[in-house]
PDB file of N, CA and C in Angstrom:
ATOM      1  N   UNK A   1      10.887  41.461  -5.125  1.00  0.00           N
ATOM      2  CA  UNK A   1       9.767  42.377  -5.024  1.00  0.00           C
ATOM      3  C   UNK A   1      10.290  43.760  -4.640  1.00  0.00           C
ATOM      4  N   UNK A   2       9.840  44.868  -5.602  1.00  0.00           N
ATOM      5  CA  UNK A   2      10.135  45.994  -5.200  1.00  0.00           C
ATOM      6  C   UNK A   2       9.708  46.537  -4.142  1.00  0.00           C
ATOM      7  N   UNK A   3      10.428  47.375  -3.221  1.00  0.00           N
ATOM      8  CA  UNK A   3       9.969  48.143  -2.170  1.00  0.00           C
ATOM      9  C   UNK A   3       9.923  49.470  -2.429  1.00  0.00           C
ATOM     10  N   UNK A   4       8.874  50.139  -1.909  1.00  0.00           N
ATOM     11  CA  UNK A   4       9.187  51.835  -1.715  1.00  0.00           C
ATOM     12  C   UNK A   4       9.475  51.911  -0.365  1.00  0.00           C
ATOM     13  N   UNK A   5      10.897  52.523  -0.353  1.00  0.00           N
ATOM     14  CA  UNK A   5      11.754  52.588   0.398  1.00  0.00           C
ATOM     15  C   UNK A   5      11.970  54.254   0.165  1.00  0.00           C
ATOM     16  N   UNK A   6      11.684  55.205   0.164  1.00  0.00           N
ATOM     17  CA  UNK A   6      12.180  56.229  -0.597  1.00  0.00           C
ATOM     18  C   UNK A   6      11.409  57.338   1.098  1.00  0.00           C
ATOM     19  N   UNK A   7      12.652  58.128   1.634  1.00  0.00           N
ATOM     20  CA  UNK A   7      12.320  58.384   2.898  1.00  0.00           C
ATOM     21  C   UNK A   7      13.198  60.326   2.528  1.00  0.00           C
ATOM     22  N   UNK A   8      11.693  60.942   3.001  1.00  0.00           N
ATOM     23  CA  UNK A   8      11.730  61.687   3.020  1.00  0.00           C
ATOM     24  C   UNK A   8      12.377  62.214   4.160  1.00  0.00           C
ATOM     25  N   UNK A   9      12.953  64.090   3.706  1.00  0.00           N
ATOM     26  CA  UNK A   9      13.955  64.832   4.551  1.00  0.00           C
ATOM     27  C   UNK A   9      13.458  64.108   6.801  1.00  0.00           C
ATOM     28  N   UNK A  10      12.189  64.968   6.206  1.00  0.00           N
ATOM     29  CA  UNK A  10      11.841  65.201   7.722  1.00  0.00           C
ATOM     30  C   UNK A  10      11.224  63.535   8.368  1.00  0.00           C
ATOM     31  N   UNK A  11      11.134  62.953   7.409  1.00  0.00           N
ATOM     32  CA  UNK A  11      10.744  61.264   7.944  1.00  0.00           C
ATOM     33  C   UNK A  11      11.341  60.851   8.598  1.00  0.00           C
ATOM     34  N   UNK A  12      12.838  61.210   7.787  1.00  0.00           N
ATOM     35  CA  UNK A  12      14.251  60.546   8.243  1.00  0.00           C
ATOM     36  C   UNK A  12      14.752  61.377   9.615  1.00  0.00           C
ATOM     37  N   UNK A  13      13.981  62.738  10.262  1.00  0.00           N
ATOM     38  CA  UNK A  13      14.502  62.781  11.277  1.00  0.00           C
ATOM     39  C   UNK A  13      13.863  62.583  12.516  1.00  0.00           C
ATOM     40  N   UNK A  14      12.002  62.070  12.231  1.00  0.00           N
ATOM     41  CA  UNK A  14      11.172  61.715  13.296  1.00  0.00           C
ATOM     42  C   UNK A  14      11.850  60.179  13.157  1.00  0.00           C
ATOM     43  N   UNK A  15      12.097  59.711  12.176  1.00  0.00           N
ATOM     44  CA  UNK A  15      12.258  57.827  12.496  1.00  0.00           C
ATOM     45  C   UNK A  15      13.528  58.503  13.806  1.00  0.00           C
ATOM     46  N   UNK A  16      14.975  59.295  13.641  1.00  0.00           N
ATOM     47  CA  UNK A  16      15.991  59.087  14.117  1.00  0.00           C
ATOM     48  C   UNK A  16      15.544  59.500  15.482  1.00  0.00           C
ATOM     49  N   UNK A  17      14.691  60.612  15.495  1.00  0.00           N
ATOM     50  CA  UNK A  17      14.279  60.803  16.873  1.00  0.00           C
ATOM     51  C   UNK A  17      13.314  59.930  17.568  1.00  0.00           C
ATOM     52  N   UNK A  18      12.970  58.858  17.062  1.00  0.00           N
ATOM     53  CA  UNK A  18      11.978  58.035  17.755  1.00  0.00           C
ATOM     54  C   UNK A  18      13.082  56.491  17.907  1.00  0.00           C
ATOM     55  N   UNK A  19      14.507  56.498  17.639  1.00  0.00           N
ATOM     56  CA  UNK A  19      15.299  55.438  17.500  1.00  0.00           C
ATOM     57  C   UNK A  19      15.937  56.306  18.550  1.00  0.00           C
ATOM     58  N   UNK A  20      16.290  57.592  18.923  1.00  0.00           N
ATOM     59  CA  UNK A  20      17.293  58.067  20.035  1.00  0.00           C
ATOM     60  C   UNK A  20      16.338  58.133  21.269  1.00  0.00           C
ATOM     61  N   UNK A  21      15.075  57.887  21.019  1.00  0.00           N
ATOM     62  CA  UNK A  21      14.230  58.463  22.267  1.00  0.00           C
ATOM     63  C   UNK A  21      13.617  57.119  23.411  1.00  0.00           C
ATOM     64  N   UNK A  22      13.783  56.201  21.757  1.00  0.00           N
ATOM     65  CA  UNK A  22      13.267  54.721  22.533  1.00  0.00           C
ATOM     66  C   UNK A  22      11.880  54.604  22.101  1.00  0.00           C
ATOM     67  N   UNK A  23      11.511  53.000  22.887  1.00  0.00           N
ATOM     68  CA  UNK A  23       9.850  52.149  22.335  1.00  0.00           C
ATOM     69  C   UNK A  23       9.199  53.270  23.380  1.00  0.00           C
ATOM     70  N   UNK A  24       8.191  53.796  23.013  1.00  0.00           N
ATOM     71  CA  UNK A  24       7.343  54.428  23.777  1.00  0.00           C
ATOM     72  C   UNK A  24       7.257  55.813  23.793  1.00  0.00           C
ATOM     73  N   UNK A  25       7.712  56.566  23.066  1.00  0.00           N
ATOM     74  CA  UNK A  25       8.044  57.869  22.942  1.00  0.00           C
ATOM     75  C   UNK A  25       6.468  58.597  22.324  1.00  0.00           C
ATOM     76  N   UNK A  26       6.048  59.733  22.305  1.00  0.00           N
ATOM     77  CA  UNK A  26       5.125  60.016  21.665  1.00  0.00           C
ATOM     78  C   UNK A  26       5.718  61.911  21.213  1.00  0.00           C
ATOM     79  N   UNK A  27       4.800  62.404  20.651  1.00  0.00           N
ATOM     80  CA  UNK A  27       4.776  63.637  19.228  1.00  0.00           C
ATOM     81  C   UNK A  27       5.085  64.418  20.364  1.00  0.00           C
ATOM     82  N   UNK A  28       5.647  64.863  21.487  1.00  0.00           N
ATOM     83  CA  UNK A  28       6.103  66.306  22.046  1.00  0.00           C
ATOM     84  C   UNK A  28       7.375  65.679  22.145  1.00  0.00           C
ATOM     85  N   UNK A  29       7.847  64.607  22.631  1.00  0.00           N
ATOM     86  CA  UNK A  29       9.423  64.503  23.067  1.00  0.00           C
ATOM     87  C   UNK A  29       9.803  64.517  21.397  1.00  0.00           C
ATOM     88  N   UNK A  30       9.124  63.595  20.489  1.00  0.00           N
ATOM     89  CA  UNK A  30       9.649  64.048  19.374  1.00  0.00           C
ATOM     90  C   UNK A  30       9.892  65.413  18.739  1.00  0.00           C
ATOM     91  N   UNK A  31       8.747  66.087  18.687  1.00  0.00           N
ATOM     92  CA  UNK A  31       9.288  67.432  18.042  1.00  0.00           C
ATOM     93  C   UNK A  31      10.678  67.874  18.885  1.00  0.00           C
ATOM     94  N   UNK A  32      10.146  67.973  20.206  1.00  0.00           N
ATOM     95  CA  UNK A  32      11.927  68.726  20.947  1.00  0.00           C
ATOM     96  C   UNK A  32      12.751  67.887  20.473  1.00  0.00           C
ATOM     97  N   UNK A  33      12.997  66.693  20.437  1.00  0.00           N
ATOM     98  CA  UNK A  33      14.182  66.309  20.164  1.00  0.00           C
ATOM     99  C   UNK A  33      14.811  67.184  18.310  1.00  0.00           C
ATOM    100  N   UNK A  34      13.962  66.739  17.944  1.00  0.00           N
ATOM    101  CA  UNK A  34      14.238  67.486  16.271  1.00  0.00           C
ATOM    102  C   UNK A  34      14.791  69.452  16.363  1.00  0.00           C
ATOM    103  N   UNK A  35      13.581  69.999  17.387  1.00  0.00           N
ATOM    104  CA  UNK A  35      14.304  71.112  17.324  1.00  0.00           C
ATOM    105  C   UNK A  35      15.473  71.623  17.642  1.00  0.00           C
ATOM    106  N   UNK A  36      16.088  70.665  18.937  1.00  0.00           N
ATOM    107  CA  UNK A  36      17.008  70.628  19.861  1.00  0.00           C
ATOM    108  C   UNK A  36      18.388  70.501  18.892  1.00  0.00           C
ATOM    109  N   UNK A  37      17.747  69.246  17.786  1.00  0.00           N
ATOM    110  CA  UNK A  37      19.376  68.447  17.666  1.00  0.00           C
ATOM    111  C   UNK A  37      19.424  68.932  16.344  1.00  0.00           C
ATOM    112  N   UNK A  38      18.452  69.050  15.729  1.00  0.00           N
ATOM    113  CA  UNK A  38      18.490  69.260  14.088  1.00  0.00           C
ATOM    114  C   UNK A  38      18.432  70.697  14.030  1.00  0.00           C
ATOM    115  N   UNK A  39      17.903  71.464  14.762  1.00  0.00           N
ATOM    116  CA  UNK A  39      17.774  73.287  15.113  1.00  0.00           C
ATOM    117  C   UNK A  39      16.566  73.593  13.686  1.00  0.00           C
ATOM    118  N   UNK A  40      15.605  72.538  13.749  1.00  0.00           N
ATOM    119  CA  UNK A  40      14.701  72.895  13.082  1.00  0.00           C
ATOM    120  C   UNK A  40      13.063  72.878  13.747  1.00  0.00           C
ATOM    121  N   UNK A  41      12.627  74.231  13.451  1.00  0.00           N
ATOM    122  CA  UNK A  41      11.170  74.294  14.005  1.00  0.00           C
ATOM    123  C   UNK A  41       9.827  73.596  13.315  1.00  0.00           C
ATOM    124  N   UNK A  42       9.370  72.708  14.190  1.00  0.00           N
ATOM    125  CA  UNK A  42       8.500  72.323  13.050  1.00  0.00           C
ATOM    126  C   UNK A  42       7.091  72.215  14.060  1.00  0.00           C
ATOM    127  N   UNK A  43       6.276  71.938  13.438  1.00  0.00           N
ATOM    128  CA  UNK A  43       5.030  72.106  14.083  1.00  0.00           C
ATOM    129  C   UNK A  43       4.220  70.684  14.924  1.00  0.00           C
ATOM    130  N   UNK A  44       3.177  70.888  15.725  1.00  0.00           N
ATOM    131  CA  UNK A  44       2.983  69.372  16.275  1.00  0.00           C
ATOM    132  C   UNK A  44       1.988  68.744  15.186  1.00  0.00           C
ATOM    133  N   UNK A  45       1.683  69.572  14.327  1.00  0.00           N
ATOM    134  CA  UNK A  45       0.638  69.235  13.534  1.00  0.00           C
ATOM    135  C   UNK A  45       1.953  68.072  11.961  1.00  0.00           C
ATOM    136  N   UNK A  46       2.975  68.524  11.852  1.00  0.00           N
ATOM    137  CA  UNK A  46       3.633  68.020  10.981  1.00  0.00           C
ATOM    138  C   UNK A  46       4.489  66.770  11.395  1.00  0.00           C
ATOM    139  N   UNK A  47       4.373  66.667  12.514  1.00  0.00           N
ATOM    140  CA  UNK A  47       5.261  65.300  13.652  1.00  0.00           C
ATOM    141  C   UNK A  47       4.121  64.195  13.546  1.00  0.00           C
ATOM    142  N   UNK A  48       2.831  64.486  14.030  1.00  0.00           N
ATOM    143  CA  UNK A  48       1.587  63.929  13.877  1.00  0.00           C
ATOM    144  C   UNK A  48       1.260  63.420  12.552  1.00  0.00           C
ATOM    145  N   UNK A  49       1.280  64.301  11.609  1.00  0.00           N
ATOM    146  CA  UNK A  49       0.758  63.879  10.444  1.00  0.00           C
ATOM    147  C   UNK A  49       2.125  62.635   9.604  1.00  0.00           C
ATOM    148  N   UNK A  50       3.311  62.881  10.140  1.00  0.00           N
ATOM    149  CA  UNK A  50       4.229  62.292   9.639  1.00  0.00           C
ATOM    150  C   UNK A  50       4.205  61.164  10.285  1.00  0.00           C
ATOM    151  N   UNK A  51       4.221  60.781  11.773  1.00  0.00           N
ATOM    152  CA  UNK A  51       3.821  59.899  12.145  1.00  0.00           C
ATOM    153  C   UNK A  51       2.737  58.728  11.934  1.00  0.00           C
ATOM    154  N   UNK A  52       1.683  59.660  11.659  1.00  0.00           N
ATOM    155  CA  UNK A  52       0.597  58.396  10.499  1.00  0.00           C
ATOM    156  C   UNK A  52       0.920  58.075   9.326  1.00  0.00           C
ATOM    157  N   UNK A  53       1.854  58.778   8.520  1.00  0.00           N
ATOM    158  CA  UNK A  53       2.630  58.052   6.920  1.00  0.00           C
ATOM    159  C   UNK A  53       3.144  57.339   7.671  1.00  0.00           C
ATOM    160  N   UNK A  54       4.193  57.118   8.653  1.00  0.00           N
ATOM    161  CA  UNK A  54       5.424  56.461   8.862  1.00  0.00           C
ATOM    162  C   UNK A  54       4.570  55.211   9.114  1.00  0.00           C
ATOM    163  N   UNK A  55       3.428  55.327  10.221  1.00  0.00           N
ATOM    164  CA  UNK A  55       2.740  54.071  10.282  1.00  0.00           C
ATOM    165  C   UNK A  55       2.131  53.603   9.102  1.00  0.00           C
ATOM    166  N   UNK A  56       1.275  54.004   8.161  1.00  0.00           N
ATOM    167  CA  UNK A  56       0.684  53.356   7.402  1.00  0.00           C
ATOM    168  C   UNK A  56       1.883  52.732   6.360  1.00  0.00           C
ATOM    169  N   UNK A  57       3.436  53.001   6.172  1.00  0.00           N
ATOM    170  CA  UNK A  57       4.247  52.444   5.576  1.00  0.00           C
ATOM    171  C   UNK A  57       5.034  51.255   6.343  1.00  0.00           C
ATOM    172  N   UNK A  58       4.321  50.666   7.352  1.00  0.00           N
ATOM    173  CA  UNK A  58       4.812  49.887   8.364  1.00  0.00           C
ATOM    174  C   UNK A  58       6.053  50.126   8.934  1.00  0.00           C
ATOM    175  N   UNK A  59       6.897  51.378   8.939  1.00  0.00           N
ATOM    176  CA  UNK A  59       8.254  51.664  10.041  1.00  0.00           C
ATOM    177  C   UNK A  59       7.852  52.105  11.167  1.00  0.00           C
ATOM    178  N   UNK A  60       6.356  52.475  11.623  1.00  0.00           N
ATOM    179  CA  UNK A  60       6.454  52.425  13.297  1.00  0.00           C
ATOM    180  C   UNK A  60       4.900  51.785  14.019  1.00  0.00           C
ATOM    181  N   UNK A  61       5.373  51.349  14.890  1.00  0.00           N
ATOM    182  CA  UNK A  61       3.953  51.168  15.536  1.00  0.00           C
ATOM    183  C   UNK A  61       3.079  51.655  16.551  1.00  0.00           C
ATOM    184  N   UNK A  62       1.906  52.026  16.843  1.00  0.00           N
ATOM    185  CA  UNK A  62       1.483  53.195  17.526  1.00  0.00           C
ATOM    186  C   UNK A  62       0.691  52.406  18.173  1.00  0.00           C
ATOM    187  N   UNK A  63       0.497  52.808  19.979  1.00  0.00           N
ATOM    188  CA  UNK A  63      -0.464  52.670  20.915  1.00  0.00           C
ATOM    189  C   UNK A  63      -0.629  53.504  21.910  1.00  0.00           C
ATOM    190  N   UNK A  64      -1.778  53.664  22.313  1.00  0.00           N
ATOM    191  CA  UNK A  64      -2.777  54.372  22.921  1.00  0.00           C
ATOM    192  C   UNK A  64      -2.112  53.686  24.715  1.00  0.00           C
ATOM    193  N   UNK A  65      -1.587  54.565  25.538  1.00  0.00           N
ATOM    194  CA  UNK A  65      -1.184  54.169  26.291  1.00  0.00           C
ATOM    195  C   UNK A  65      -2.585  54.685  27.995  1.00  0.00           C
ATOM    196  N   UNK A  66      -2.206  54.149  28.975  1.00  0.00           N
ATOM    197  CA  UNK A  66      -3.329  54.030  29.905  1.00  0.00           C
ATOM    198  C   UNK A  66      -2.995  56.063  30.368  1.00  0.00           C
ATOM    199  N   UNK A  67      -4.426  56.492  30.956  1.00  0.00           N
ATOM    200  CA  UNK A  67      -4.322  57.535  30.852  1.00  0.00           C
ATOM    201  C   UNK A  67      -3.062  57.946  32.118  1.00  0.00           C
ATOM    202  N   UNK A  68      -2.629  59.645  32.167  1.00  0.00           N
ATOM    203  CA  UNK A  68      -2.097  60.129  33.037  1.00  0.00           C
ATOM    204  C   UNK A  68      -1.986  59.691  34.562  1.00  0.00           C
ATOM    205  N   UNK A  69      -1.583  59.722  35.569  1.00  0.00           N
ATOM    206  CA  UNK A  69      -2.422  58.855  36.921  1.00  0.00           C
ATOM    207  C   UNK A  69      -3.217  60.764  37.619  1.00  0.00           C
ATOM    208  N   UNK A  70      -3.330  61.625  37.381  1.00  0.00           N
ATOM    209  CA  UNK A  70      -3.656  62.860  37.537  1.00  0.00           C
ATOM    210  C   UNK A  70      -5.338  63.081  37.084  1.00  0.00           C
ATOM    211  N   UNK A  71      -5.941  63.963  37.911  1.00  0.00           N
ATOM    212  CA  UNK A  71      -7.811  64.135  37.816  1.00  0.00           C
ATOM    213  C   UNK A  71      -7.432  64.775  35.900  1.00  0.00           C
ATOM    214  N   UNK A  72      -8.372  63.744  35.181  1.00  0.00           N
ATOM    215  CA  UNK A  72      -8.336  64.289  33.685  1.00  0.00           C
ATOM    216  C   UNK A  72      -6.954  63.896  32.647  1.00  0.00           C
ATOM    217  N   UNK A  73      -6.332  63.011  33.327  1.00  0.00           N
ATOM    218  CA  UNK A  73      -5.000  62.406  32.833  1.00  0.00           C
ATOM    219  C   UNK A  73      -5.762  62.149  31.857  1.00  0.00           C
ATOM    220  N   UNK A  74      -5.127  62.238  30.390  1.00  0.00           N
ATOM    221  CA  UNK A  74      -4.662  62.051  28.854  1.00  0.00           C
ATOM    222  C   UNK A  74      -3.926  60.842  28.748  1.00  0.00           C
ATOM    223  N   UNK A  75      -4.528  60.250  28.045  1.00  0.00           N
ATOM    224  CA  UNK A  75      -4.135  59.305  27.331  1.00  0.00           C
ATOM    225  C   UNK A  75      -2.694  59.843  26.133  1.00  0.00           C
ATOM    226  N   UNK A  76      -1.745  58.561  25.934  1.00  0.00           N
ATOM    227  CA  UNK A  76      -0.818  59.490  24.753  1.00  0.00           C
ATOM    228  C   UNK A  76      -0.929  58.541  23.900  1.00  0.00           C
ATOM    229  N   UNK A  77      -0.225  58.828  22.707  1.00  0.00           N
ATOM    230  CA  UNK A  77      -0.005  57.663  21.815  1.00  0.00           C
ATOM    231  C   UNK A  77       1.262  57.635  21.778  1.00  0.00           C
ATOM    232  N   UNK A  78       1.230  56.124  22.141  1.00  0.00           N
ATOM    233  CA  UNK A  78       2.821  55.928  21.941  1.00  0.00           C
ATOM    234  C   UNK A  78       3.683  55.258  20.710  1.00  0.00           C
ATOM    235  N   UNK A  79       4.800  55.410  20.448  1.00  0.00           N
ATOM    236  CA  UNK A  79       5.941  54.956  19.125  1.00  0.00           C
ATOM    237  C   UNK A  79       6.253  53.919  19.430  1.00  0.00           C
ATOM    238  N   UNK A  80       6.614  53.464  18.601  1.00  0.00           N
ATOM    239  CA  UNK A  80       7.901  52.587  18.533  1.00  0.00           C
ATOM    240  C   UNK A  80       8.679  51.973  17.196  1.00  0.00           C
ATOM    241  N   UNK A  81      10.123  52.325  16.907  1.00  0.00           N
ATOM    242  CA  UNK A  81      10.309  51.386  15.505  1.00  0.00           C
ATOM    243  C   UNK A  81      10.154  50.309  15.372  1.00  0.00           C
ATOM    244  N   UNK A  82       9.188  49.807  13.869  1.00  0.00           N
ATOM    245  CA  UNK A  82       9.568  48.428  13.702  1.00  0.00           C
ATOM    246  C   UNK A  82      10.797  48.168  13.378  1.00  0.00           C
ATOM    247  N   UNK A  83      10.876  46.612  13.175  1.00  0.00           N
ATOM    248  CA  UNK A  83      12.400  46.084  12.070  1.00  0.00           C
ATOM    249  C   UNK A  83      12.137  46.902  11.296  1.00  0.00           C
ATOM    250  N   UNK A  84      11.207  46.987  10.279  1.00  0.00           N
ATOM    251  CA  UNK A  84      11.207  47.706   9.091  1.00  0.00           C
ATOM    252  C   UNK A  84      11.599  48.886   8.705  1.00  0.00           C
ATOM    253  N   UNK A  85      11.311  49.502  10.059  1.00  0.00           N
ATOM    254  CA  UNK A  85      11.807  51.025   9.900  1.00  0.00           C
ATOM    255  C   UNK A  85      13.028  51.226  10.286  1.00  0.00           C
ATOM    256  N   UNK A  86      13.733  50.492  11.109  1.00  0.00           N
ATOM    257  CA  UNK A  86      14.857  50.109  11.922  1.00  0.00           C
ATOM    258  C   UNK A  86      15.968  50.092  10.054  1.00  0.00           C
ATOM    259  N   UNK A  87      15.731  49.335   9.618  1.00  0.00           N
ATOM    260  CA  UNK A  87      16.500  48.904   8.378  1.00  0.00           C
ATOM    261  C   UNK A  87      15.909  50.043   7.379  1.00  0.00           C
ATOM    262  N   UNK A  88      14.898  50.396   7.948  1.00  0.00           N
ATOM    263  CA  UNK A  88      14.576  52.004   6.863  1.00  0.00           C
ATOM    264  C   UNK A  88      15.809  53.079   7.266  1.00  0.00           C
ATOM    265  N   UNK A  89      15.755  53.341   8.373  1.00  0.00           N
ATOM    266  CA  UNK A  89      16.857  53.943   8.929  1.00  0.00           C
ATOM    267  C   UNK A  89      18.170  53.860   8.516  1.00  0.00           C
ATOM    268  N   UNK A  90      18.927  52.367   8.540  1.00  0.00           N
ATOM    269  CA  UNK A  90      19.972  52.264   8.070  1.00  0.00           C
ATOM    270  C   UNK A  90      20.250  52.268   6.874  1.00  0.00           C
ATOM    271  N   UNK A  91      19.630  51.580   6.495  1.00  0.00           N
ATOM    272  CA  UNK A  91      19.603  52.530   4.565  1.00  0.00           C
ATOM    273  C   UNK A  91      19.503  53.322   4.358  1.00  0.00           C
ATOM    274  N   UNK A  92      18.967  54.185   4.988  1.00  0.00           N
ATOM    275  CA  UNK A  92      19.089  55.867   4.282  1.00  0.00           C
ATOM    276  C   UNK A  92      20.545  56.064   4.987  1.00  0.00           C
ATOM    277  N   UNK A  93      20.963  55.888   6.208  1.00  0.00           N
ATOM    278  CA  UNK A  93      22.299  56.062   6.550  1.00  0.00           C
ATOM    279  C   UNK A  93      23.469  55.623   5.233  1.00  0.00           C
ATOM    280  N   UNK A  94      22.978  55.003   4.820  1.00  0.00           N
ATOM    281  CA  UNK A  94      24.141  54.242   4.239  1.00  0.00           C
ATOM    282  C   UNK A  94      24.569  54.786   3.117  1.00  0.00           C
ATOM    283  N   UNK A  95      23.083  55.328   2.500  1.00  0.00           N
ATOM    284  CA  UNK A  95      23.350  55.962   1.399  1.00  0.00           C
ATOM    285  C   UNK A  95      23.799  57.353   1.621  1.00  0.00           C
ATOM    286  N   UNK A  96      23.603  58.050   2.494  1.00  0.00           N
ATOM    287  CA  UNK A  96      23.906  59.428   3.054  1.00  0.00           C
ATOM    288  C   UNK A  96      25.444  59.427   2.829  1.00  0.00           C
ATOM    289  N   UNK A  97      25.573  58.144   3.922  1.00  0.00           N
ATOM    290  CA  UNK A  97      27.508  58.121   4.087  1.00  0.00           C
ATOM    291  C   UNK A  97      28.215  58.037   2.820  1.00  0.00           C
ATOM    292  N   UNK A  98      27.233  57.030   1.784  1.00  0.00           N
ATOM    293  CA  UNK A  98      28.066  56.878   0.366  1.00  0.00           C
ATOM    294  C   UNK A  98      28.012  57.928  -0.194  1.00  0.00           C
ATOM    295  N   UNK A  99      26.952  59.191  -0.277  1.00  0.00           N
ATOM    296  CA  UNK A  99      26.918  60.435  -0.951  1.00  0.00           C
ATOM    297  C   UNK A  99      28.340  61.304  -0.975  1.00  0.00           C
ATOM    298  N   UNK A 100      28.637  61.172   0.917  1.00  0.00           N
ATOM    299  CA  UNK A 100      29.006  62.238   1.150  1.00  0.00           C
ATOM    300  C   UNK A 100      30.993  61.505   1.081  1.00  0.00           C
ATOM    301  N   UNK A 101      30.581  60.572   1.354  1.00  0.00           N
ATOM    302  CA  UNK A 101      31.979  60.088   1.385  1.00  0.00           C
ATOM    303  C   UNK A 101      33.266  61.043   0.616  1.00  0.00           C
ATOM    304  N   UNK A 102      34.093  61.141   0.939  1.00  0.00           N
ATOM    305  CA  UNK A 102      35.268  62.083   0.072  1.00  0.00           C
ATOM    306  C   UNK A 102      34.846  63.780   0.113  1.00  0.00           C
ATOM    307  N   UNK A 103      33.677  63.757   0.706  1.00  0.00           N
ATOM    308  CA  UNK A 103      33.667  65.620   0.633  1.00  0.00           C
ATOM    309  C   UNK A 103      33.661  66.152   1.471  1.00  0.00           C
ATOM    310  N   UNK A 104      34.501  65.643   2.653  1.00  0.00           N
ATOM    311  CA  UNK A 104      34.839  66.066   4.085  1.00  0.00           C
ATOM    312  C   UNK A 104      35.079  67.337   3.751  1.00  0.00           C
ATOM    313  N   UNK A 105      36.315  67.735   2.560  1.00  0.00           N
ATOM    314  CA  UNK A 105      36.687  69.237   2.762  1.00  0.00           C
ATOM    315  C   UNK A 105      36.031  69.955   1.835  1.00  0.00           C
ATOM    316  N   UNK A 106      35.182  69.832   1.069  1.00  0.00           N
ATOM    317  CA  UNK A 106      34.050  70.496   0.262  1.00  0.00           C
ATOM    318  C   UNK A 106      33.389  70.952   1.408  1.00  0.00           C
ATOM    319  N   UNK A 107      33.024  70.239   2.360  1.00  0.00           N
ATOM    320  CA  UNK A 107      31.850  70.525   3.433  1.00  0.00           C
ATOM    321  C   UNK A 107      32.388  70.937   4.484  1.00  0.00           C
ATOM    322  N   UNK A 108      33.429  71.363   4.950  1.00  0.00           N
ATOM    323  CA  UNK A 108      33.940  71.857   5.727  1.00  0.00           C
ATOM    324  C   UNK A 108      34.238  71.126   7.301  1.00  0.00           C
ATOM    325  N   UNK A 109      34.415  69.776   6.823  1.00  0.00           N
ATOM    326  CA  UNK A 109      34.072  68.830   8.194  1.00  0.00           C
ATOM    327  C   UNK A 109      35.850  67.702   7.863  1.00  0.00           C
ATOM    328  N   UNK A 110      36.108  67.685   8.650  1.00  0.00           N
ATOM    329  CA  UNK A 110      37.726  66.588   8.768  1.00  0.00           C
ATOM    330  C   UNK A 110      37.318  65.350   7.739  1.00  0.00           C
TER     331      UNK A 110
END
């Protein structure tokens, strides 16, 4: 059975930031992590909205965690990878590494 497996630029760096951040992470530690490590600005509105593809393609799972302990504490929603996305992850790794394999000095990297 075929899969769509087919993982877009910025998918591939909320899945990695929600695999470096851990089960429970929610859309602000994600964006910083992306701007931090990837040095790309992106919006909370595009972390969010990517986050509901990622769920409705079953690679993450989302819950509504108990509110703040603070007067007016917020509720967050929290991440986590499935297997599915877990092995979404490494497949796109894999293929990345096979792309790039041999063009260390094309790309300016050892």
């Amino acid at each position: 059975m075929a899969r769509d497996d087919s993982l877009g630029e910025f998918e591939h760096l909320v899945l990695l930031a929600v695999l470096r951040l851990g089960d429970g992470t929610y859309g602000v530690p994600i964006r910083d992590e992306i701007v931090e490590r990837a040095g790309r600005d992106v919006s909370f509105g595009a972390v969010y909205s990517t986050l509901r593809r990622l769920e409705s393609k079953g690679w993450i799972e989302t819950w509504m965690s108990t509110p703040t302990p603070v007067k007016g504490g917020r509720s967050r929603k929290r991440v986590r990878l499935t297997p599915a996305g877990l092995e979404t992850v490494q497949r796109a790794q894999e293929r990345l590494a096979r792309m790039t394999e041999g063009l260390g000095g094309v790309l300016g990297q050892p």
